[in-house]
C-alpha atoms as a PDB file:
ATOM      1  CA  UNK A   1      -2.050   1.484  12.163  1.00  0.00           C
ATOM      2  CA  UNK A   2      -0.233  -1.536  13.437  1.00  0.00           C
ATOM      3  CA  UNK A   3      -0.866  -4.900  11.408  1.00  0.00           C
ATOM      4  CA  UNK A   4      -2.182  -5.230   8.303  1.00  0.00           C
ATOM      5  CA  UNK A   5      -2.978  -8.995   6.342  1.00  0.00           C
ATOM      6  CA  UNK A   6      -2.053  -9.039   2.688  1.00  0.00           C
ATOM      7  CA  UNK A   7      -2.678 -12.119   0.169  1.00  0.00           C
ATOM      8  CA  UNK A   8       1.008 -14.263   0.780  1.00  0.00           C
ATOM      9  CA  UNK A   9       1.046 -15.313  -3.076  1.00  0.00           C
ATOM     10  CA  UNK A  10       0.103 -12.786  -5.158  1.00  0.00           C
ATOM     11  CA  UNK A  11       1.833  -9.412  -6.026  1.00  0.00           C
ATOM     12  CA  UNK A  12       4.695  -7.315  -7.209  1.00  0.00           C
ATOM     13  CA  UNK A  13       7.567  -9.694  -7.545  1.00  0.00           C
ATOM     14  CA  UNK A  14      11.046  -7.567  -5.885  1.00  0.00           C
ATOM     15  CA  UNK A  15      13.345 -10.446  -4.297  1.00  0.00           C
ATOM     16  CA  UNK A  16      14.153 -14.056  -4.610  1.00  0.00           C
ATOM     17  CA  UNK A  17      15.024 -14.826  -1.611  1.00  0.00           C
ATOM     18  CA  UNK A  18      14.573 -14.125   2.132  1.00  0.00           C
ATOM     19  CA  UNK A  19      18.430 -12.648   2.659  1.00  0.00           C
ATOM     20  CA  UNK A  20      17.931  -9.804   0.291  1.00  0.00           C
ATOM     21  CA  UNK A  21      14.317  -8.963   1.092  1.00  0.00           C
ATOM     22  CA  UNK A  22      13.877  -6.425   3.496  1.00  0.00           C
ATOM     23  CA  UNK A  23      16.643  -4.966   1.111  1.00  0.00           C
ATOM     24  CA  UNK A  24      14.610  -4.507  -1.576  1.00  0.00           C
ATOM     25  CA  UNK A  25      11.445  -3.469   0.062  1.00  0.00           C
ATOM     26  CA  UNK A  26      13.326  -0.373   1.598  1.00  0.00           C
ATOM     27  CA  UNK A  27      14.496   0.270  -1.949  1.00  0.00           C
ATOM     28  CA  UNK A  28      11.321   0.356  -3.671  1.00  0.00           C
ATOM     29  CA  UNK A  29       9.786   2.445  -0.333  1.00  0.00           C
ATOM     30  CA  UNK A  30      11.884   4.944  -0.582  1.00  0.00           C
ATOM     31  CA  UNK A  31      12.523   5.161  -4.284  1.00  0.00           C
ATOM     32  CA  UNK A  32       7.995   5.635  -4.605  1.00  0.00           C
ATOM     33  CA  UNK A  33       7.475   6.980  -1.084  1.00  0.00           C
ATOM     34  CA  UNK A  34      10.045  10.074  -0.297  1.00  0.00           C
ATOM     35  CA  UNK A  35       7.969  10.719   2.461  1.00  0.00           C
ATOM     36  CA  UNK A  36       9.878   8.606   5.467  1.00  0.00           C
ATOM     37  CA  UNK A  37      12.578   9.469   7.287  1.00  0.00           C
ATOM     38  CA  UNK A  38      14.785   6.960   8.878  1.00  0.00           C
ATOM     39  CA  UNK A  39      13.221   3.759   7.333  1.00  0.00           C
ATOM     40  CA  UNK A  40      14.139   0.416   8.404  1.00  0.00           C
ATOM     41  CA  UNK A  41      12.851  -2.649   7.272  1.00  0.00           C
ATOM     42  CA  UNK A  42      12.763  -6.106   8.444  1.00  0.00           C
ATOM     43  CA  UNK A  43      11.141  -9.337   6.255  1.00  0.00           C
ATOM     44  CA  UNK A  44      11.205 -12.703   8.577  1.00  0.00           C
ATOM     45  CA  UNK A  45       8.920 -15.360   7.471  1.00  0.00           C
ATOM     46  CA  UNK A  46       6.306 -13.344   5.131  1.00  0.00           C
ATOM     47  CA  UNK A  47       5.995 -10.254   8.098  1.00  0.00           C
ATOM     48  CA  UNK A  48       7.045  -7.315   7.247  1.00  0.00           C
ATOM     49  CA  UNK A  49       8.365  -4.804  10.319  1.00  0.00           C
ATOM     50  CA  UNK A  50       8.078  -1.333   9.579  1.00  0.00           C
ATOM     51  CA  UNK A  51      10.450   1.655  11.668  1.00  0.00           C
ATOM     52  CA  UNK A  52      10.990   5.104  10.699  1.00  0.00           C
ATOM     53  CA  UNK A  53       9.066   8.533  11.084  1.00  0.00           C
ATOM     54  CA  UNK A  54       6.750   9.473   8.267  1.00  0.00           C
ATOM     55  CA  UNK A  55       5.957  12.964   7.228  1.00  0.00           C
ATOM     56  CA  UNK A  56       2.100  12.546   6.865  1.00  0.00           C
ATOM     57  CA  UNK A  57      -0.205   9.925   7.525  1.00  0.00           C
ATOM     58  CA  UNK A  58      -0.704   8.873   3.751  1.00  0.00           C
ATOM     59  CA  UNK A  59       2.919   8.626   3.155  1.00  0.00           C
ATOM     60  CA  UNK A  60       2.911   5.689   5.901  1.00  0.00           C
ATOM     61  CA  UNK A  61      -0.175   3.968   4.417  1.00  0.00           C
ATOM     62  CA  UNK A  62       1.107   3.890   1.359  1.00  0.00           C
ATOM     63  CA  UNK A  63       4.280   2.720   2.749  1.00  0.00           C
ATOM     64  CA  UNK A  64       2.554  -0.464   4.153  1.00  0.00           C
ATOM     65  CA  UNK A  65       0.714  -1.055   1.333  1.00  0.00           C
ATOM     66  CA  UNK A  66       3.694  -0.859  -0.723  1.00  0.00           C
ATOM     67  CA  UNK A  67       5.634  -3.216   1.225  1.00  0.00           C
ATOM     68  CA  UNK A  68       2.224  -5.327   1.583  1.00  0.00           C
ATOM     69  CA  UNK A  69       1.729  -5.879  -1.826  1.00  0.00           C
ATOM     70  CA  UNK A  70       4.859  -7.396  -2.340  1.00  0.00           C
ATOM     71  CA  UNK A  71       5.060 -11.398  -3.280  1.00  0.00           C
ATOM     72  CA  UNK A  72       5.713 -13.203  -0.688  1.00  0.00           C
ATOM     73  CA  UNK A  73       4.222 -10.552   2.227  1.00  0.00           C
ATOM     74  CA  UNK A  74       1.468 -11.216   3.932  1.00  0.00           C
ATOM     75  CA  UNK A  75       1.516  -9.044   6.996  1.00  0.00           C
ATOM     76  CA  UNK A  76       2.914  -5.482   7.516  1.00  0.00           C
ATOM     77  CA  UNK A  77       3.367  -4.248  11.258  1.00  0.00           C
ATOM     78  CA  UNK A  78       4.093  -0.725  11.133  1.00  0.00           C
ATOM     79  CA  UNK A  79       3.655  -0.079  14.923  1.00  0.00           C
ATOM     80  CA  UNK A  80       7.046   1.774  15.192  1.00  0.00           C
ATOM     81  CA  UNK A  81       6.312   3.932  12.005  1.00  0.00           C
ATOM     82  CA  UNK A  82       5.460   7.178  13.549  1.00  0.00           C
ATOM     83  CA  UNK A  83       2.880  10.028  11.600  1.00  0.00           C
ATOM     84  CA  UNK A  84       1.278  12.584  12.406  1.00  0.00           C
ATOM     85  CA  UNK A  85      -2.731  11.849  13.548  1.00  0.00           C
ATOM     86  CA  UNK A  86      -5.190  11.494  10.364  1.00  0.00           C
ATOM     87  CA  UNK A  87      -7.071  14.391   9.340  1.00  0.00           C
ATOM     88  CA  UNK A  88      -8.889  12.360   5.980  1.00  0.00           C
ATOM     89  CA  UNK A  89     -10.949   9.753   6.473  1.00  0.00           C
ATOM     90  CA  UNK A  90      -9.758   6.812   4.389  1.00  0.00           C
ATOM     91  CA  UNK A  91     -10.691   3.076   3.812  1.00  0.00           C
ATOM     92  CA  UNK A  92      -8.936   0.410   2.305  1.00  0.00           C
ATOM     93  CA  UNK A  93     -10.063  -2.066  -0.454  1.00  0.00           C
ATOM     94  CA  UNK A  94      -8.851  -5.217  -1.094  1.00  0.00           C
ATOM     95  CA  UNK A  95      -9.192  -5.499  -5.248  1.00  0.00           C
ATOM     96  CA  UNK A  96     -11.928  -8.195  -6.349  1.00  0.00           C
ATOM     97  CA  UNK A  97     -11.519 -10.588  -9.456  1.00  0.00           C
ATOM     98  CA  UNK A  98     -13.349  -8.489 -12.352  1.00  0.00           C
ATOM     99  CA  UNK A  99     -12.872  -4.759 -10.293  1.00  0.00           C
ATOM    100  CA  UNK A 100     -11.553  -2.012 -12.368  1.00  0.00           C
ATOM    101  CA  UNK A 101     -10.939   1.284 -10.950  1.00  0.00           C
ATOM    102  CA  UNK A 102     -14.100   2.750 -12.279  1.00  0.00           C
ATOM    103  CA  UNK A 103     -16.191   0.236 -10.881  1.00  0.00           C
ATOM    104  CA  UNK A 104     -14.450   0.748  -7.264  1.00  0.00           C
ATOM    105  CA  UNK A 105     -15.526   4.516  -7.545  1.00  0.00           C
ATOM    106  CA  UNK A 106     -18.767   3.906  -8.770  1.00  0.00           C
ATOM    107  CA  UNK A 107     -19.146   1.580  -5.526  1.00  0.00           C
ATOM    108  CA  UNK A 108     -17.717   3.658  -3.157  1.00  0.00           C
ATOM    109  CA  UNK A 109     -18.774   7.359  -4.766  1.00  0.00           C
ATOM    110  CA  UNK A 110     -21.428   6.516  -6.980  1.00  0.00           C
ATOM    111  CA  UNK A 111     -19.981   7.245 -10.229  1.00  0.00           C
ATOM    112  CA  UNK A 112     -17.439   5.604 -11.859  1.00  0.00           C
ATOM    113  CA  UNK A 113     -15.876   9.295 -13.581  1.00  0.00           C
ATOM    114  CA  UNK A 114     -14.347   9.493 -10.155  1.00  0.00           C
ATOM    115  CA  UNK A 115     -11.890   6.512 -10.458  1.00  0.00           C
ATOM    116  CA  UNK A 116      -8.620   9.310 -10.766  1.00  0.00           C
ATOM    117  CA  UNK A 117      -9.157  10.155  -7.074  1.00  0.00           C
ATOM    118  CA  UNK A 118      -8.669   6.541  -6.198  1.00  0.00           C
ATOM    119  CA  UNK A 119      -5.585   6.181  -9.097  1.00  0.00           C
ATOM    120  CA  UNK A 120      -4.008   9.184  -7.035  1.00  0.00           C
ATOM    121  CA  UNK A 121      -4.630   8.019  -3.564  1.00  0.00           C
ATOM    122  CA  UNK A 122      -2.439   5.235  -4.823  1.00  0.00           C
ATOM    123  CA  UNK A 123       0.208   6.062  -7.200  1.00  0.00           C
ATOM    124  CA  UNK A 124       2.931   4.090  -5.393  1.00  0.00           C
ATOM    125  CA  UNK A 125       1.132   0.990  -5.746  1.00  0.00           C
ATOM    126  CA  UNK A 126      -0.785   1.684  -8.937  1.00  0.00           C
ATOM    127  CA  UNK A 127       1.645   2.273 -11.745  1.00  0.00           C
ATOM    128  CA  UNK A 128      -1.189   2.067 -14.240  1.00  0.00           C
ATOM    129  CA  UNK A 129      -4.912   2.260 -13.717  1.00  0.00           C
ATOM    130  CA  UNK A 130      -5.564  -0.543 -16.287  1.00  0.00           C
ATOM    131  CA  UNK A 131      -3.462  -3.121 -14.582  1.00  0.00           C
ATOM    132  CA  UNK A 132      -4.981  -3.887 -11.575  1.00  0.00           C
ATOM    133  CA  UNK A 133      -5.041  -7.054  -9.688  1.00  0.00           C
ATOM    134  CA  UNK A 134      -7.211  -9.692  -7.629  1.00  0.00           C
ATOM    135  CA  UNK A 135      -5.860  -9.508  -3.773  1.00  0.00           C
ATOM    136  CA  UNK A 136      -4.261  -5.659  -4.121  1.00  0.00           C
ATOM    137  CA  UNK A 137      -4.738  -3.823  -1.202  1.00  0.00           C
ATOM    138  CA  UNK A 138      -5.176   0.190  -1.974  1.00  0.00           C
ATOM    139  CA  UNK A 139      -6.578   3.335  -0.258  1.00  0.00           C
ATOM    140  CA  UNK A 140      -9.982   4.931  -0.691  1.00  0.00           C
ATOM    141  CA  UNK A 141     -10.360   8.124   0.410  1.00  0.00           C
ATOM    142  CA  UNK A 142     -13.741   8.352   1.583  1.00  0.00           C
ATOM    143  CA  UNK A 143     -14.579  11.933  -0.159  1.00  0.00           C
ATOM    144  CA  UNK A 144     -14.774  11.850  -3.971  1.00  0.00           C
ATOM    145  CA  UNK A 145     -14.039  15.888  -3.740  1.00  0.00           C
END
């Protein structure tokens, strides 16, 4: 998976300051995301470093994204985050001023009923599908079924 770019200035606000960072990104990880074993986390400078061994491929996306679309991120290496290989095709979206979840499925399944797969692909990082925002990175898994 390696690096991933996130938008520096917008999202989820979880620390004031750089000392208790990587602190409170583990937190919220592992308190969403039960699905990594041995998570470490290190914040220097707005890059996030990733360790640990996750159960399943979506339980380390999710994990960057969750750390990713923190305030204050803007890239995730998760290089030493280990998973099993993909099985499910999946894309990422970065969220566009005036998107709402129903419009994302429409564009990516071709009808908008099917925004709940994309609300569950994300559930760690979507806490509710009205409040979405411009810059949030989520998942898209590319079968509507």
């Amino acid at each position: 998976m390696g690096l991933f770019d996130f938008a520096k200035d917008i999202g989820k606000k979880l620390f004031g300051n750089e000392a208790e960072a990587s602190d409170k990104i583990k937190a919220e990880i592992e308190r969403d995301n039960p699905g990594i074993r041995g998570l470490t986390v290190n914040y220097d400078n707005g890059v996030v470093s990733l360790t640990g061994e996750a159960e399943s491929p979506e339980a380390m996306e999710k994990a960057v994204l969750m750390a990713g679309n923190v305030k204050g991120v803007a890239e995730v290496k998760a290089d030493q985050l280990t998973a099993p290989p993909q099985t499910a095709e999946v894309d990422f979206y970065v969220i566009e001023k005036g998107d709402t979840l129903s419009a994302i499925a429409k564009k990516f399944y071709g009808d908008a009923n099917a925004y709940p797969r994309i609300f569950e692909a994300n559930r760690e990082v979507i806490k509710d599908a009205n409040l979405i925002y411009p810059g949030q990175k989520i998942r898209i898994p590319k079968s509507a079924g």
